[in-house]
Protein backbone atom coordinates (compact mmCIF):
# COMPACT_ATOMS: atom_id res chain seq x y z
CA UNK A 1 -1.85 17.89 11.06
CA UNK A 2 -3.39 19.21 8.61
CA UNK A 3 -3.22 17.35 5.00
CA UNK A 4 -4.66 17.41 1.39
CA UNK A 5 -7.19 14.80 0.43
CA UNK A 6 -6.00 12.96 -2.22
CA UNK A 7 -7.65 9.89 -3.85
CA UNK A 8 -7.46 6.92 -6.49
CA UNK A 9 -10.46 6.01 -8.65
CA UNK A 10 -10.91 3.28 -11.07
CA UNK A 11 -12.83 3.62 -13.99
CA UNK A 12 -13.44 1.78 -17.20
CA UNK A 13 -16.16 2.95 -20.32
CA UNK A 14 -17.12 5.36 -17.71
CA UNK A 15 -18.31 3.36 -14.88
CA UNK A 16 -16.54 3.72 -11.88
CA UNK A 17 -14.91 -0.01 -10.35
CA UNK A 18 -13.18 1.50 -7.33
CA UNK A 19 -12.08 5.02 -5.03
CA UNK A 20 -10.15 5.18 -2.30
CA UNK A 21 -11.71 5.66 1.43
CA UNK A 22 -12.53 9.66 1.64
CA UNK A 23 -10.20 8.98 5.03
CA UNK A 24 -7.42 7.82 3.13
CA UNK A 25 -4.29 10.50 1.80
CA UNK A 26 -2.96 8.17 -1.49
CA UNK A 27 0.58 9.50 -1.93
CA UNK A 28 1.35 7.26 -4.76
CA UNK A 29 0.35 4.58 -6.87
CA UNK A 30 1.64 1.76 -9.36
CA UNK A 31 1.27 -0.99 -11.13
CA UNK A 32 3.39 -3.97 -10.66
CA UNK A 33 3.32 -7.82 -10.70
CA UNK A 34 4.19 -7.75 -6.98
CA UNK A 35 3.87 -11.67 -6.36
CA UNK A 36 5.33 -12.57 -9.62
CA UNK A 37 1.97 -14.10 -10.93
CA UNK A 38 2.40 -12.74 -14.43
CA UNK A 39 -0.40 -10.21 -13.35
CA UNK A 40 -0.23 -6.75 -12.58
CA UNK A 41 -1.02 -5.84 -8.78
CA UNK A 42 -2.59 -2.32 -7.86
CA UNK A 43 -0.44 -0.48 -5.35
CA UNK A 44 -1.47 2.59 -3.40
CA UNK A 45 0.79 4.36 -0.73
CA UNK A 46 -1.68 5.67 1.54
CA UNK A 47 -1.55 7.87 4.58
CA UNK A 48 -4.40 7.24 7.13
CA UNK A 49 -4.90 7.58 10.72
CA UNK A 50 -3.95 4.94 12.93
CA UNK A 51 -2.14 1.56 12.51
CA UNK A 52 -4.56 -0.71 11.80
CA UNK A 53 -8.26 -1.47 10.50
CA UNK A 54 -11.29 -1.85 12.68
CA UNK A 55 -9.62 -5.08 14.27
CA UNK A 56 -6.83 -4.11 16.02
CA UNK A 57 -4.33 -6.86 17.10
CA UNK A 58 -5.02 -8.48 21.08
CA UNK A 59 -2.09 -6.41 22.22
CA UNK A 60 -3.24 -3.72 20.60
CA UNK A 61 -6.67 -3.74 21.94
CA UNK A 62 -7.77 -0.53 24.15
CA UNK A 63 -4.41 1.35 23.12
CA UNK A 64 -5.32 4.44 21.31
CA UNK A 65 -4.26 4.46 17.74
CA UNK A 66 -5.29 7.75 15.85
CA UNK A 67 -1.89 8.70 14.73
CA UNK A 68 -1.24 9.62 10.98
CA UNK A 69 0.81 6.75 9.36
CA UNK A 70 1.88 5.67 6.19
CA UNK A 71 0.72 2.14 4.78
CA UNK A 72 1.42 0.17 1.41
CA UNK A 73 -2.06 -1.80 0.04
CA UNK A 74 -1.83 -4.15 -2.83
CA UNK A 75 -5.27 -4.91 -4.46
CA UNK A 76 -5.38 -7.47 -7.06
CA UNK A 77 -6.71 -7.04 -10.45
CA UNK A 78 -9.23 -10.01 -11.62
CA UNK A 79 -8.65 -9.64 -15.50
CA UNK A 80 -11.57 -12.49 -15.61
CA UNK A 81 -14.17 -10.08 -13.59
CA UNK A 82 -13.13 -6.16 -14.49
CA UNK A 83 -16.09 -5.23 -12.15
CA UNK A 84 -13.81 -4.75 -9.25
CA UNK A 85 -10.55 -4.93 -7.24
CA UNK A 86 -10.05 -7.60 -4.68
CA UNK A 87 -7.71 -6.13 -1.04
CA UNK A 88 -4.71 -8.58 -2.02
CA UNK A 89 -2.72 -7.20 1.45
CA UNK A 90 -2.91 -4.06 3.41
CA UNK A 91 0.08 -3.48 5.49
CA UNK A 92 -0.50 -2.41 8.82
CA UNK A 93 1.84 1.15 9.48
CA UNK A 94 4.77 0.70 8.15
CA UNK A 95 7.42 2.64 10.41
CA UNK A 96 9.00 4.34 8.18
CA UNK A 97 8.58 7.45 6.64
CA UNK A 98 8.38 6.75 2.80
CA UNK A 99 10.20 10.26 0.85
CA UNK A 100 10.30 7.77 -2.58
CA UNK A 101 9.00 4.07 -4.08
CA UNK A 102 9.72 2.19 -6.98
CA UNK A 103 9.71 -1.24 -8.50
CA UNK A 104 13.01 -3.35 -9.68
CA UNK A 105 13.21 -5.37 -12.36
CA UNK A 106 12.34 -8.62 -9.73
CA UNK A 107 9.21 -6.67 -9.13
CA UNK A 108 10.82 -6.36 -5.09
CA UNK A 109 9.69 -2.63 -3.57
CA UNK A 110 12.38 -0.14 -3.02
CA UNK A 111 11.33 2.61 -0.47
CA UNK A 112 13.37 5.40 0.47
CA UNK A 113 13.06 6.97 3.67
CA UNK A 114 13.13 10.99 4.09
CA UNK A 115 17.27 10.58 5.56
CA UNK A 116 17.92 8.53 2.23
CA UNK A 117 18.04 5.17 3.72
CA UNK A 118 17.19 2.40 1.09
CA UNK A 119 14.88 -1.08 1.90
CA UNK A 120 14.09 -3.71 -0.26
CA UNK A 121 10.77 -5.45 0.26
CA UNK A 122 9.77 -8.71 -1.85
CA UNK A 123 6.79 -10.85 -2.14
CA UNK A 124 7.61 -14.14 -0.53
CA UNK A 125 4.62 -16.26 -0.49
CA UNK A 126 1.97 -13.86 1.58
CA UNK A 127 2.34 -10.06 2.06
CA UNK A 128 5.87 -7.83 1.59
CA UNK A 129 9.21 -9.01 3.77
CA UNK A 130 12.10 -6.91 4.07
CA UNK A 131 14.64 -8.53 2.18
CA UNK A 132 17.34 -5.84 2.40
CA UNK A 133 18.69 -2.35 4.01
CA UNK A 134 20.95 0.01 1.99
CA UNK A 135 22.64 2.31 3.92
């Protein structure tokens, strides 16, 4: 599979904060207050190969895992220390094939999958949960 390299950088007066992994394919990208902290979050959609990051979970371990999948990573913004942004949660693959994302007006993710099927996803305490299917 062949695909484009796209990529996210993060600049301010010039000086580069943060760019996405050269591995990484960034499909899309937001801003949101994900977690309801009356900050904005940093959300990529990112393609990469494999499931998971160099630790792979036990029953995971020894099972090859090069496939292309789609992910959602939220980074979080320190307004206090502009010098960088801090991994807030990086999904593992999500299993779905995202064709559109957006944000609602309770900050909950809305992905679309390539047949048209809807899910809602909402921060509830620690990382995104599904919270609904629309069919």
């Amino acid at each position: 599979m062949k695909k484009k390299r796209l990529k996210i950088t993060v600049h301010e007066t010039g000086e580069l904060l943060y760019e996405s992994p050269k591995e990484w394919l960034v499909s899309d990208y937001f801003l949101a207050d994900i977690d309801s902290d009356d900050e904005d979050e940093v959300v990529l959609m990112v393609w990469k190969q494999g499931s998971f990051g160099k630790h792979k979970p036990f029953w995971h371990e020894g099972k090859k895992d090069n496939k292309w999948t789609q992910h959602i990573f939220i980074y979080e913004w320190d307004c206090e220390r502009t010098d960088r942004l801090d991994p807030k949660w990086m999904s593992s693959g999500l299993g779905i094939k995202v064709h559109k994302v957006n944000i609602d007006e309770k900050n909950r993710v809305h992905f679309t999958d390539d047949k048209g099927e809807e899910t809602i996803w909402q921060w509830l305490g620690w990382g995104l949960t599904l919270v609904q299917v629309i069919k």
